[in-house]
Protein backbone atom coordinates (compact mmCIF):
# COMPACT_ATOMS: atom_id res chain seq x y z
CA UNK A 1 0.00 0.00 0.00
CA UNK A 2 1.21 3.25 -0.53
CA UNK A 3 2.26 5.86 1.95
CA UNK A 4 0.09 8.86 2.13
CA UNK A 5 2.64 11.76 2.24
CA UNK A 6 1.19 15.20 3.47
CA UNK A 7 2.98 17.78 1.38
CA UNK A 8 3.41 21.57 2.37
CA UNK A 9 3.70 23.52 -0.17
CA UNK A 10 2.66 27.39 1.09
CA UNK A 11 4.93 28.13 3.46
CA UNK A 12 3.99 31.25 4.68
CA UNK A 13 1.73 34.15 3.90
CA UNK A 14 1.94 37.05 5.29
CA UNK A 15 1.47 40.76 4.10
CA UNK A 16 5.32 41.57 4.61
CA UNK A 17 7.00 38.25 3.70
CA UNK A 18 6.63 36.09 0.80
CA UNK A 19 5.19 32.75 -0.02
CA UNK A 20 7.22 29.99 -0.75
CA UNK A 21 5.34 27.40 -3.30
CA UNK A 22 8.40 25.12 -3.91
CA UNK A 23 10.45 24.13 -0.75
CA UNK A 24 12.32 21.30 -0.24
CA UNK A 25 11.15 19.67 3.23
CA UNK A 26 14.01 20.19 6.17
CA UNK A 27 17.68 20.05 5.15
CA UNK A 28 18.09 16.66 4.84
CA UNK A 29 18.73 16.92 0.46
CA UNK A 30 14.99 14.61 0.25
CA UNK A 31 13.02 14.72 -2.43
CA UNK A 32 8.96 13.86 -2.18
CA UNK A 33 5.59 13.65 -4.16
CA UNK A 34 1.92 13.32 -2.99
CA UNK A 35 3.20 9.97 -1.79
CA UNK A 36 6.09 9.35 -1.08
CA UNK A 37 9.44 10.91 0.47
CA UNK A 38 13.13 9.67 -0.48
CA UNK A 39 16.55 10.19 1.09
CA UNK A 40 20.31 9.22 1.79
CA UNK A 41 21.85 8.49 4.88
CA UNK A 42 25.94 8.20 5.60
CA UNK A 43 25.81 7.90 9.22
CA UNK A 44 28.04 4.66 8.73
CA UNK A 45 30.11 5.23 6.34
CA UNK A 46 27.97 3.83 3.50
CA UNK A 47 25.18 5.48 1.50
CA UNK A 48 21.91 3.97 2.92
CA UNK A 49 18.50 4.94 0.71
CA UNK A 50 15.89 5.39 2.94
CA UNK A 51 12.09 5.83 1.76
CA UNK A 52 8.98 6.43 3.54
CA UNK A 53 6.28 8.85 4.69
CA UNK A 54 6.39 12.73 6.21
CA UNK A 55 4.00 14.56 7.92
CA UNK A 56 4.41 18.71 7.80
CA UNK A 57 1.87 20.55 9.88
CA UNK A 58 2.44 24.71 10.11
CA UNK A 59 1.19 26.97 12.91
CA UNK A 60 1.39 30.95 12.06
CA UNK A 61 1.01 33.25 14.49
CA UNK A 62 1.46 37.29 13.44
CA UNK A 63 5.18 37.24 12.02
CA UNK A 64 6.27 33.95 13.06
CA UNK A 65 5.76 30.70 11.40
CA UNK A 66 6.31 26.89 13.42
CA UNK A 67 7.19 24.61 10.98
CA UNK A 68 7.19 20.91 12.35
CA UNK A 69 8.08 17.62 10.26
CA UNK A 70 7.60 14.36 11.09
CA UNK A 71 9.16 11.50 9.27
CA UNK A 72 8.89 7.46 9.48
CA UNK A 73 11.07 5.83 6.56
CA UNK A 74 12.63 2.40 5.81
CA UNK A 75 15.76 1.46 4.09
CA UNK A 76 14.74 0.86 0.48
CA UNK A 77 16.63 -1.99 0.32
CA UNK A 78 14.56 -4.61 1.42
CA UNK A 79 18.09 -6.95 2.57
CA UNK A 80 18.97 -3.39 5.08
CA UNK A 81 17.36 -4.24 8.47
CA UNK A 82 16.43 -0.56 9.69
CA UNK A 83 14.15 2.26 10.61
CA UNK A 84 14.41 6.38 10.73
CA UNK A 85 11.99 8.01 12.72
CA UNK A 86 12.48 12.06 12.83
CA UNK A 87 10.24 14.58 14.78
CA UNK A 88 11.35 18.38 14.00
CA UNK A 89 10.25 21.70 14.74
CA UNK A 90 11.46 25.00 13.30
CA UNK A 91 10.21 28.59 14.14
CA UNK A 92 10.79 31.72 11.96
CA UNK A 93 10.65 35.20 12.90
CA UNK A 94 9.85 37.52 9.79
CA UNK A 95 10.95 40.91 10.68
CA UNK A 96 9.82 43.34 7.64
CA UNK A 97 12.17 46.55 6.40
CA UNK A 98 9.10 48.37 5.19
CA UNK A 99 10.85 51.14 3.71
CA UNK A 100 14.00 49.20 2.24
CA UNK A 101 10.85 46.40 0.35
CA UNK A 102 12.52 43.48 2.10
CA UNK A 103 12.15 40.93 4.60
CA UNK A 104 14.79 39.47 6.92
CA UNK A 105 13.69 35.57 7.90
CA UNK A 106 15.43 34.19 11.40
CA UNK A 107 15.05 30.51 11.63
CA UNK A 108 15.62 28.70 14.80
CA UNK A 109 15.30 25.48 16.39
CA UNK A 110 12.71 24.37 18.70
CA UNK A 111 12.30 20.48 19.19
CA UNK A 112 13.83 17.47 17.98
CA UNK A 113 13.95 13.88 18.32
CA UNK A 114 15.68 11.20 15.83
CA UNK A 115 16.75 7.45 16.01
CA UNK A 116 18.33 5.96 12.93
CA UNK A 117 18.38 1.99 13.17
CA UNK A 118 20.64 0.16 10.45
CA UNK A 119 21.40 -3.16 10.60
CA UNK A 120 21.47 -3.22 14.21
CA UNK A 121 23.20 -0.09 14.94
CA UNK A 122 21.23 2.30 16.28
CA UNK A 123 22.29 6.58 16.16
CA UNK A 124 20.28 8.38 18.29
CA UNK A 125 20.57 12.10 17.80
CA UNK A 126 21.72 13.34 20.96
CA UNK A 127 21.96 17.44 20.05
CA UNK A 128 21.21 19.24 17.12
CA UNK A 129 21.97 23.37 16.42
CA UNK A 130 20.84 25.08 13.69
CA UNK A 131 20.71 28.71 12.54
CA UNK A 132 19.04 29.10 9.26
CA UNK A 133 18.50 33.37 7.78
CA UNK A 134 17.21 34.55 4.85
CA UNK A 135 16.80 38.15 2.82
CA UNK A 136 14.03 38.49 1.05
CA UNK A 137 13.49 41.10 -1.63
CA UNK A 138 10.12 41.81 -2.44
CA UNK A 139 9.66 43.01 -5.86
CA UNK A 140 6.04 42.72 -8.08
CA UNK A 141 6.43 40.33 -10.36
CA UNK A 142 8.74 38.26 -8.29
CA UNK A 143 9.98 37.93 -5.02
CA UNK A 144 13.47 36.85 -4.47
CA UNK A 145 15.48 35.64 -1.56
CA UNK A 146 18.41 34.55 -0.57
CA UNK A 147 20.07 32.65 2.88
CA UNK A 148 22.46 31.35 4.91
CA UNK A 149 22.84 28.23 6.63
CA UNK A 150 25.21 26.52 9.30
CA UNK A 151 24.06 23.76 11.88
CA UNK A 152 25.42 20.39 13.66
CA UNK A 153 23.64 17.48 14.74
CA UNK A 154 25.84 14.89 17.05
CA UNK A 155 24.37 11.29 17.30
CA UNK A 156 25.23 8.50 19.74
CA UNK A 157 25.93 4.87 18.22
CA UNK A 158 24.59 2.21 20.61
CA UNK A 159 24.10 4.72 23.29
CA UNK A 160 27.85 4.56 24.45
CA UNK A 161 29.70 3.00 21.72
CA UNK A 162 31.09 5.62 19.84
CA UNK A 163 29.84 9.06 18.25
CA UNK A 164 28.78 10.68 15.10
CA UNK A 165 28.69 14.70 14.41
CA UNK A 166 27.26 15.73 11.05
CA UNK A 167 28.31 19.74 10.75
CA UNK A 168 26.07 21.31 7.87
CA UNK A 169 27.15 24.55 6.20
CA UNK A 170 25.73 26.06 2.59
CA UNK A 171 22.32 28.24 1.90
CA UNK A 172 19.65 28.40 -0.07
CA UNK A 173 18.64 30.87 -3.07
CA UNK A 174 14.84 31.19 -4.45
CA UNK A 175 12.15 33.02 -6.20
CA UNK A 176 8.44 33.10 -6.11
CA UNK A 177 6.16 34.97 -8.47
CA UNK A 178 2.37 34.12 -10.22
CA UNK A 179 3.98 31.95 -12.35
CA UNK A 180 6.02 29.46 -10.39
CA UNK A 181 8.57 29.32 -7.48
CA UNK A 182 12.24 27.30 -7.39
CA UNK A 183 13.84 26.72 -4.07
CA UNK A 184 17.88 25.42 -4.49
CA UNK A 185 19.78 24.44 -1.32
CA UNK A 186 23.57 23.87 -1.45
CA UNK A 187 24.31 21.89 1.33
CA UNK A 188 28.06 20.39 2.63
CA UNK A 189 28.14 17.96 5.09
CA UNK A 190 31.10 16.52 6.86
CA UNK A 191 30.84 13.76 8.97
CA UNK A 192 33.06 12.62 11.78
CA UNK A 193 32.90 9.43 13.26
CA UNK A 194 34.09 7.91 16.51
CA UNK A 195 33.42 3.87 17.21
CA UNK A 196 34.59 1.56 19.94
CA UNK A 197 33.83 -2.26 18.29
CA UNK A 198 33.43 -3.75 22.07
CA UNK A 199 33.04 -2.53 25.28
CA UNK A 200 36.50 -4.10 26.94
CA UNK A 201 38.50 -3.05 23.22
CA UNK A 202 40.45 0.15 23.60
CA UNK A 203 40.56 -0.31 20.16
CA UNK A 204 38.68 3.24 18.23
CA UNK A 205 37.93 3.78 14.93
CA UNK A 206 37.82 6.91 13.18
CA UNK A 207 36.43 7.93 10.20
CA UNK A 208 35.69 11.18 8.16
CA UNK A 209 34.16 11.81 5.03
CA UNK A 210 32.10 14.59 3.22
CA UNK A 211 28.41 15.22 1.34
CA UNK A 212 27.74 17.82 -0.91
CA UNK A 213 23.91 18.23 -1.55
CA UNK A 214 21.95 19.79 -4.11
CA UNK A 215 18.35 20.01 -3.95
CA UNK A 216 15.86 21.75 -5.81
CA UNK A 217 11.79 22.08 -5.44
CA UNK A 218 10.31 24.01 -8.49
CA UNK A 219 6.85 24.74 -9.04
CA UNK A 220 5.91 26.09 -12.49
CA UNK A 221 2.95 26.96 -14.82
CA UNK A 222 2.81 26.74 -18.46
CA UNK A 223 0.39 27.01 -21.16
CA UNK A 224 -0.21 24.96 -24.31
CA UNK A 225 -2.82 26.04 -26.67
CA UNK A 226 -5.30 22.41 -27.15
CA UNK A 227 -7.09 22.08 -30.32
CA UNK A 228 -10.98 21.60 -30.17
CA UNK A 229 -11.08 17.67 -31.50
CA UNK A 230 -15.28 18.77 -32.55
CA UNK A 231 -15.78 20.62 -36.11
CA UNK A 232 -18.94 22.05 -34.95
CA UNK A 233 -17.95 23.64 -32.22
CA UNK A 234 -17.95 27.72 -31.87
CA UNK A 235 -14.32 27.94 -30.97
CA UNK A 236 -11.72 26.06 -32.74
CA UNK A 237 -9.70 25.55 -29.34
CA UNK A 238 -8.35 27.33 -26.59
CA UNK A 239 -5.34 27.37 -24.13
CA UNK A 240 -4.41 24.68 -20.90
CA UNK A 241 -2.36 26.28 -18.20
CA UNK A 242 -0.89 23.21 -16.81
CA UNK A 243 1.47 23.13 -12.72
CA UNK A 244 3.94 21.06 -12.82
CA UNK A 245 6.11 20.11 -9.41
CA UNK A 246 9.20 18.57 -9.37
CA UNK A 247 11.88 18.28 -6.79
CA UNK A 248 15.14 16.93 -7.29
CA UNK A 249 18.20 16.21 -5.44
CA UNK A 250 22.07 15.35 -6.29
CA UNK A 251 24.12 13.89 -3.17
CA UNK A 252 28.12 13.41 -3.92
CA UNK A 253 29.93 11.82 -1.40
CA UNK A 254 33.71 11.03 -0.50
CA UNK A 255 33.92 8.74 2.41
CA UNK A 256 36.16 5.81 3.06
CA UNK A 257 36.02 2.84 1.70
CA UNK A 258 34.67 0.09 4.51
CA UNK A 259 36.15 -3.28 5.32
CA UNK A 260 33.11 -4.48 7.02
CA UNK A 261 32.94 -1.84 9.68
CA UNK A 262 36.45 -0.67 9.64
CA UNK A 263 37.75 2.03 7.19
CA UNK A 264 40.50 0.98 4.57
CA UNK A 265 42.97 4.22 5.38
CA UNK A 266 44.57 3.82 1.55
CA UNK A 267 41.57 3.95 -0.42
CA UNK A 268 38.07 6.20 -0.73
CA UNK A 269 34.61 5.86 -1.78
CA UNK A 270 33.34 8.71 -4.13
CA UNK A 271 30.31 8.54 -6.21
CA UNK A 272 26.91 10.58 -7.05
CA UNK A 273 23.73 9.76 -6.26
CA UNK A 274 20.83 11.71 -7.93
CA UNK A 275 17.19 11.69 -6.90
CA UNK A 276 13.84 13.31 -8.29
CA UNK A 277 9.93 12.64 -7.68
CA UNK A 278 7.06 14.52 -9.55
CA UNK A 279 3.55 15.88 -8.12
CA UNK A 280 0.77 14.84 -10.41
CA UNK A 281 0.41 17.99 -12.69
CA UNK A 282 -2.97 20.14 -12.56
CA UNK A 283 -4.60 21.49 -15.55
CA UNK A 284 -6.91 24.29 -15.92
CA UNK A 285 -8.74 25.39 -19.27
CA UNK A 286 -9.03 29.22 -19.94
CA UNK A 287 -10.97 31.53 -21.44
CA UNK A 288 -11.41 31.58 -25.44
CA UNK A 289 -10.58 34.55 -27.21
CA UNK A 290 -13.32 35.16 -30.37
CA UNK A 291 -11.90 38.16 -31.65
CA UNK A 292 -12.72 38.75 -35.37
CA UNK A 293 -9.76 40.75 -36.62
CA UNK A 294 -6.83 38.61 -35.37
CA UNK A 295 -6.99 35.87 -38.05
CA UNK A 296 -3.72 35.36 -40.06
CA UNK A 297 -2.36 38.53 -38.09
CA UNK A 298 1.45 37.95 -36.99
CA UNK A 299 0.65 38.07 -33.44
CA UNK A 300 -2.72 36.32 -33.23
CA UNK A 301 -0.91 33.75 -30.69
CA UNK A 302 0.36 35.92 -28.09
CA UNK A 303 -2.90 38.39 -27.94
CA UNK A 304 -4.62 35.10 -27.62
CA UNK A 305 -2.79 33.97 -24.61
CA UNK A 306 -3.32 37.15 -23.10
CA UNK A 307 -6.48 37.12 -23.44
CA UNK A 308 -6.74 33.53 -22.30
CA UNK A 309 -4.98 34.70 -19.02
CA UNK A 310 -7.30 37.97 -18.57
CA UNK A 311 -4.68 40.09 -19.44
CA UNK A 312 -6.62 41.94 -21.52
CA UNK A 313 -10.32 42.13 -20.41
CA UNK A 314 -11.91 43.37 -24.03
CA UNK A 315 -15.28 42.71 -24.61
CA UNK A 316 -15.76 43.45 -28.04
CA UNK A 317 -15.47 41.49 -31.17
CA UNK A 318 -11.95 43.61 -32.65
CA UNK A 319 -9.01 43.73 -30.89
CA UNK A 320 -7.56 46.34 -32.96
CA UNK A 321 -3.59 44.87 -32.79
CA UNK A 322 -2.38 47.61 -34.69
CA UNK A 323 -3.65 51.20 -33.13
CA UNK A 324 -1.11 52.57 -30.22
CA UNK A 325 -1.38 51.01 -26.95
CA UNK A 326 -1.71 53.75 -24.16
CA UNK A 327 -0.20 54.17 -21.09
CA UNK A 328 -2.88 52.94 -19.46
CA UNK A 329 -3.62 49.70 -21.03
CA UNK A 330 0.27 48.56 -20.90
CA UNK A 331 0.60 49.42 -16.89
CA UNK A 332 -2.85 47.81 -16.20
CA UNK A 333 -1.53 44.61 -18.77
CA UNK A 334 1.56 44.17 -16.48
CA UNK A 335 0.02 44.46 -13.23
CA UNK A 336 -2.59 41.73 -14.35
CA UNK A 337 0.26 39.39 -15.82
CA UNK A 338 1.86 40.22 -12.12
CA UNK A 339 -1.61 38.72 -10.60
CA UNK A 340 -1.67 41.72 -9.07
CA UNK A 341 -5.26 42.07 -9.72
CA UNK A 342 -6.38 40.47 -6.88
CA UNK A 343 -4.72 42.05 -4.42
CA UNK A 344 -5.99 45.41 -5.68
CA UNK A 345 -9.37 44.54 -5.74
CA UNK A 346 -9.21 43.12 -2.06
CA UNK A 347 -7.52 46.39 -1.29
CA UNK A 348 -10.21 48.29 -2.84
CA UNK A 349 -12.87 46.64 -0.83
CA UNK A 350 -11.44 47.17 2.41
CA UNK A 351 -10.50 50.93 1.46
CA UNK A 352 -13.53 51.50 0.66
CA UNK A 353 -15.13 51.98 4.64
CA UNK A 354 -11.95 54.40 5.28
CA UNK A 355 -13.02 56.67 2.71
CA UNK A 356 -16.35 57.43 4.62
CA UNK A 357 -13.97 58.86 7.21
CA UNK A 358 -11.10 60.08 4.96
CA UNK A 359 -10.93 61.32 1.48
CA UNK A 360 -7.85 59.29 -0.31
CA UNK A 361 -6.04 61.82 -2.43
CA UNK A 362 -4.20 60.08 -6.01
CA UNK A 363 -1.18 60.62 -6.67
CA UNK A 364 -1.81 62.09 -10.26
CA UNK A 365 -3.83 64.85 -10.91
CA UNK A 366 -5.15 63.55 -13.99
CA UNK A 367 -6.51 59.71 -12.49
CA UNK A 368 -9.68 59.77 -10.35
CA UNK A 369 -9.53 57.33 -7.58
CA UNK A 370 -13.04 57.29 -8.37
CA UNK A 371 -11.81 55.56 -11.85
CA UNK A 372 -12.37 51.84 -12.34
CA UNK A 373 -8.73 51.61 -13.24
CA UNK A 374 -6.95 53.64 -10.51
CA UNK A 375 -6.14 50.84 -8.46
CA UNK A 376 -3.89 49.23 -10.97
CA UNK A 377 -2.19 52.35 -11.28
CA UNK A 378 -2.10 53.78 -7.90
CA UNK A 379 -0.89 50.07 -7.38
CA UNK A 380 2.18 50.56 -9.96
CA UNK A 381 3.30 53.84 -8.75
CA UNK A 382 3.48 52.81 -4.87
CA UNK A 383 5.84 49.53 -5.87
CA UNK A 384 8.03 51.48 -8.25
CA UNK A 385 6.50 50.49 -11.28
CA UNK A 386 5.43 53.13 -13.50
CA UNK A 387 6.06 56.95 -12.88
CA UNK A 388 4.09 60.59 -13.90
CA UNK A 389 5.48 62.97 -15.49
CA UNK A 390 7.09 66.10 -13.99
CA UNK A 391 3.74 68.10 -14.81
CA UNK A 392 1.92 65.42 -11.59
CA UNK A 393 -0.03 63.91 -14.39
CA UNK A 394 0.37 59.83 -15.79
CA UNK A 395 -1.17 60.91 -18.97
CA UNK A 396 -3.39 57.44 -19.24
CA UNK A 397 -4.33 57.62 -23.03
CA UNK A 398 -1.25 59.15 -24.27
CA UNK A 399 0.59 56.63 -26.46
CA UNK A 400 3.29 54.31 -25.13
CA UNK A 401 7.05 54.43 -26.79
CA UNK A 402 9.10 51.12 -26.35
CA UNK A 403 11.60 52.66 -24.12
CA UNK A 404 8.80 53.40 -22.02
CA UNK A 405 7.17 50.17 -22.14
CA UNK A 406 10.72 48.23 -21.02
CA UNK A 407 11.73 50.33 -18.46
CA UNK A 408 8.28 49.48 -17.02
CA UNK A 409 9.07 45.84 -17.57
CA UNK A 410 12.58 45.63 -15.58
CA UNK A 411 10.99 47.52 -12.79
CA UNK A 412 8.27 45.44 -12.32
CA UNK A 413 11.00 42.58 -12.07
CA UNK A 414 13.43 44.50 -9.92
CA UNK A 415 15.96 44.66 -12.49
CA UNK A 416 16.83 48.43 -12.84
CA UNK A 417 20.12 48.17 -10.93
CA UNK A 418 21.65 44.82 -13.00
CA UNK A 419 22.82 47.36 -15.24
CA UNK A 420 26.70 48.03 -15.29
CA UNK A 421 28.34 51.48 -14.96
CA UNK A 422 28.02 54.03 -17.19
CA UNK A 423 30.42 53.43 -19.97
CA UNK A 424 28.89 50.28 -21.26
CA UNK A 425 27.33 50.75 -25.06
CA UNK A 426 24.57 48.96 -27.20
CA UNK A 427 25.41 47.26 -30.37
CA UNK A 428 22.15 47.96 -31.81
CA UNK A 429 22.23 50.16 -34.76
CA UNK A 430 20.26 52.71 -33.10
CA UNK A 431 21.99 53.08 -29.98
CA UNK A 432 22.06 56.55 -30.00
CA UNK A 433 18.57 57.17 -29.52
CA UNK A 434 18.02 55.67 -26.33
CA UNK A 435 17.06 58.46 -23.86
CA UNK A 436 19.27 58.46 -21.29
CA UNK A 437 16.24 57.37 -18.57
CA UNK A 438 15.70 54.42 -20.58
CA UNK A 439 19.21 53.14 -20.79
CA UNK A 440 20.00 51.14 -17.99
CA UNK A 441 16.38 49.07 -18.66
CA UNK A 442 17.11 48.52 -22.31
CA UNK A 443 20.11 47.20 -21.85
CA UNK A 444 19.32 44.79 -18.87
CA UNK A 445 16.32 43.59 -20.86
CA UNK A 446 19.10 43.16 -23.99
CA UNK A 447 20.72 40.41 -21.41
CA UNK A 448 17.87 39.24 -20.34
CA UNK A 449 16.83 38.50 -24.25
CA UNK A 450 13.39 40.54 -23.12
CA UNK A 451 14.03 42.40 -26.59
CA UNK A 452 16.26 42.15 -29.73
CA UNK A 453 16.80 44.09 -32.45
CA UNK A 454 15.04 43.95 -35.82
CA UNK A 455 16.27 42.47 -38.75
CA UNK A 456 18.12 46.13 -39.50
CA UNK A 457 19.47 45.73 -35.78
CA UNK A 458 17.26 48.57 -34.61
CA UNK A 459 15.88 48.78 -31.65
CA UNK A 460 13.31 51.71 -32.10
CA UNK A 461 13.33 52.88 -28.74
CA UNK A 462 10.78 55.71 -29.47
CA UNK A 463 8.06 54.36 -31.94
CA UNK A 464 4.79 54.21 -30.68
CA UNK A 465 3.96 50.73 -29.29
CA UNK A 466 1.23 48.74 -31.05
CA UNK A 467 -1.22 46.83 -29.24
CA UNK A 468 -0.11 43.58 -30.69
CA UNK A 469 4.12 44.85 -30.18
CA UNK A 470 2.91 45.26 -26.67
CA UNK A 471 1.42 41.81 -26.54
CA UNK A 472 4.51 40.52 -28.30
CA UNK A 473 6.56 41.87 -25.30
CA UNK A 474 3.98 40.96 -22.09
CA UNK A 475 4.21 37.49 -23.63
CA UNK A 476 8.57 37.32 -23.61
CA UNK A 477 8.18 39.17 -20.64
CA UNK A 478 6.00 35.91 -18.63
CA UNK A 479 8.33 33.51 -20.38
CA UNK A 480 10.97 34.90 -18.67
CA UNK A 481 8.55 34.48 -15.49
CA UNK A 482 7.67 30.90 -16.22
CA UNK A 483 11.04 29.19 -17.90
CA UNK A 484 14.29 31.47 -17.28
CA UNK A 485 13.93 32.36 -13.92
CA UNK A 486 13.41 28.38 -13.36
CA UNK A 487 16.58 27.46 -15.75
CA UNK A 488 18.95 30.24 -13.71
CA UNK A 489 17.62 28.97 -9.81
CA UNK A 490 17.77 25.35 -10.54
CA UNK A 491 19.72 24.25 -14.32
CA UNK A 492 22.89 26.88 -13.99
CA UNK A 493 23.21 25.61 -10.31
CA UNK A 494 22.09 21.51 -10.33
CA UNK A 495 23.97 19.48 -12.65
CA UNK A 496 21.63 16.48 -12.88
């Protein structure tokens, strides 16, 4: 029968500190599914799979989060006489830097209990400290964070036989945005071990050996457009956004190679050992677009997923994909692809008993707060996203330029300051047009392969954005979102 694994995927949410999706479960380099959890053991010298079940429960209370895990596994193989039963209980302390848009995460220790039987050995872990702390950046479209780890755990063998201490050092790097979430941990372990074979022997071995560990949880949403398999049908097909989870783990080891129990001093024992599991995926059919001047057009596809994802809300029959996009429209399109939408609109509900008492005042004198749409943009000028002009106005229906539309782009992914010092220059044709404001963003989303040139190598940083070149954009612009955020925190860093 199968194990019933309960997996914890939200981590945490609260209003100053971000939700992690995709987490690996406790340091221990395991990888689970809905089912199932897997991982390696060297407490004697020799790689020992162990598989089995783990319970996570979560208590939050204001800015601290209890974490506890509780794990029951077997050796895998079946010829391994053994157990590993684990009890665990971390508590974070979120302490927000309102005015710096970050969040620093303290992780300690509260309980813990484990007993590791193998073959008739028995490690009992006797003491374990850990100190786990993380930055996190928030940013709109993505949060990122980044921590530190360092930690021991000293185990018993047969209650007075001897000694094991397993000191873990490394961190952990990770995003989380609308459109998926990778946690990696880099873990090194190094293991020292201290044995007396009998009780009247004077005779001790020794041992020492280390792990690296990779690990990597990613969760991630992507969208395939389905055909409709019916020829009488009014829609010919429509889009599937489809999240996927997969974790997967890399353990390589150099440890001594064992005589029985004894370590052979002249030789080693170095190999790899590479794990993954998959959560069943879930799929979810969108919206169809039916608009009736898109056929054959060049970017029919990418309007179409936009629409499919409510980026664009039209309700009439014409899209028009080739009139000017406004100002408007574009900062409204990115906050939606941000799922920032329904943030605002639970903002806008509880705002809306304060303004009996107080008048809210906009930041532009030219946008109502009283206008469907100011939330989006009130929204986008709070977190950096999209600025007025000098005048106090945003100047909602005036027409969008591309340098305007990227620079809106790498500030909504907290990019602005990847640029390198002045000096640097653009190889596109063009170059020289660039307004100096829009720089720094055109060139980061250059690197980030956001944009390219045309087949002339311009860039056009001034022409007035079309409604379908905007959609063109918003549609690289989640890709990067979905796929290369995902390649950079798990592909560039895991070798597997």
């Amino acid at each position: 029968m199968k194990r019933i694994i309960a997996v914890f995927i939200a981590l945490i949410l609260l209003s100053t500190a971000t939700t992690s999706w995709a987490k690996p479960l406790d340091f221990a380099g395991g990888v689970n599914n809905e089912y199932e959890y897997e991982e390696i053991v060297f407490l004697t010298g020799k790689p020992v799979n162990f598989i089995g079940e783990v319970k996570v429960t979560e208590k939050e209370k204001d800015n601290e989060l209890t974490v506890s895990y509780k794990f029951d596994l077997v050796p895998e193989d079946k010829s391994i006489e053994g157990s590993l039963k684990r009890t665990i209980s971390y508590k974070t302390l979120y302490t927000p830097k309102n005015d710096k848009g970050q969040t620093i995460g303290q992780t300690e220790l509260t309980k813990y209990s484990e007993k590791i039987i193998i073959d008739g050995d028995t490690f009992e872990l006797k003491d374990y400290q850990l100190s786990h702390s993380e930055v996190i950046d928030q940013r709109p479209a993505s949060d990122f964070y980044s921590g530190s780890i360092k930690g021991r755990k000293y185990y018993t063998v047969n209650k007075n036989q001897g000694s094991v201490t397993l000191n873990i050092s490394g961190g952990d790097v990770g995003y989380e945005n609308f459109w998926g979430s990778t946690e990696t941990q880099l873990l090194n372990y190094t293991l020292n071990s201290t044995r007396n074979m009998a009780e009247d022997s004077n005779d001790t071995i020794t041992w020492e050996g280390t792990v690296d560990v990779q690990v990597s949880d990613s969760l991630v949403k992507n969208l395939k457009y389905s055909d409709n398999q019916a020829n009488l049908s009014s829609f010919d097909g429509g889009y599937i956004k489809t999240t996927s989870n997969e974790i997967v783990s890399r353990y390589e080891y150099n440890l001594p190679k064992m005589n029985g129990d004894e370590p052979n001093k002249k030789a080693r024992n170095r190999g790899s050992i590479s794990l993954s599991k998959n959560m069943v995926p879930k799929v979810e059919r969108l919206v169809v677009p039916k608009f009736r001047d898109l056929g054959g057009h060049w970017a029919e596809s990418q309007i179409s997923k936009l629409y499919s994802l409510e980026v664009f809300d039209e309700v009439s029959q014409f899209f028009t994909p080739d009139i000017p996009i406004s100002r408007l429209e574009f900062t409204k399109a990115v906050m939606k692809a941000c799922n920032i939408r329904p943030t605002m609109e639970e903002k806008k509900k509880t705002t809306s008993s304060r303004r009996k008492k107080e008048v809210e005042e906009s930041p532009f004198i030219d946008i109502s707060t009283e206008d469907e749409n100011y939330p989006y943009i009130k929204e986008a000028y709070e977190k950096g996203i999209a600025k007025g002009e000098l005048s106090g106005k945003f100047e909602p229906e005036r027409s969008l330029s591309k340098a305007e539309a990227v620079s809106i782009l790498i500030r909504a992914l907290g990019f602005e300051n990847r640029a390198p010092a002045p000096g640097y220059y653009f190889t596109f044709s063009d170059g020289s047009q660039i307004p100096a404001w829009a720089k720094d963003s055109i060139y980061v989303a250059r690197e980030l392969g956001i944009i390219q040139g045309d087949n002339a190598n311009n860039i056009s940083p001034n022409k007035q954005m079309s409604r379908a070149e905007a959609s063109s954009m918003l549609v690289r612009f989640l890709e990067f979102l979905e796929k290369d955020l995902q390649k950079d925190y798990r592909e560039n860093i895991i070798n597997y």
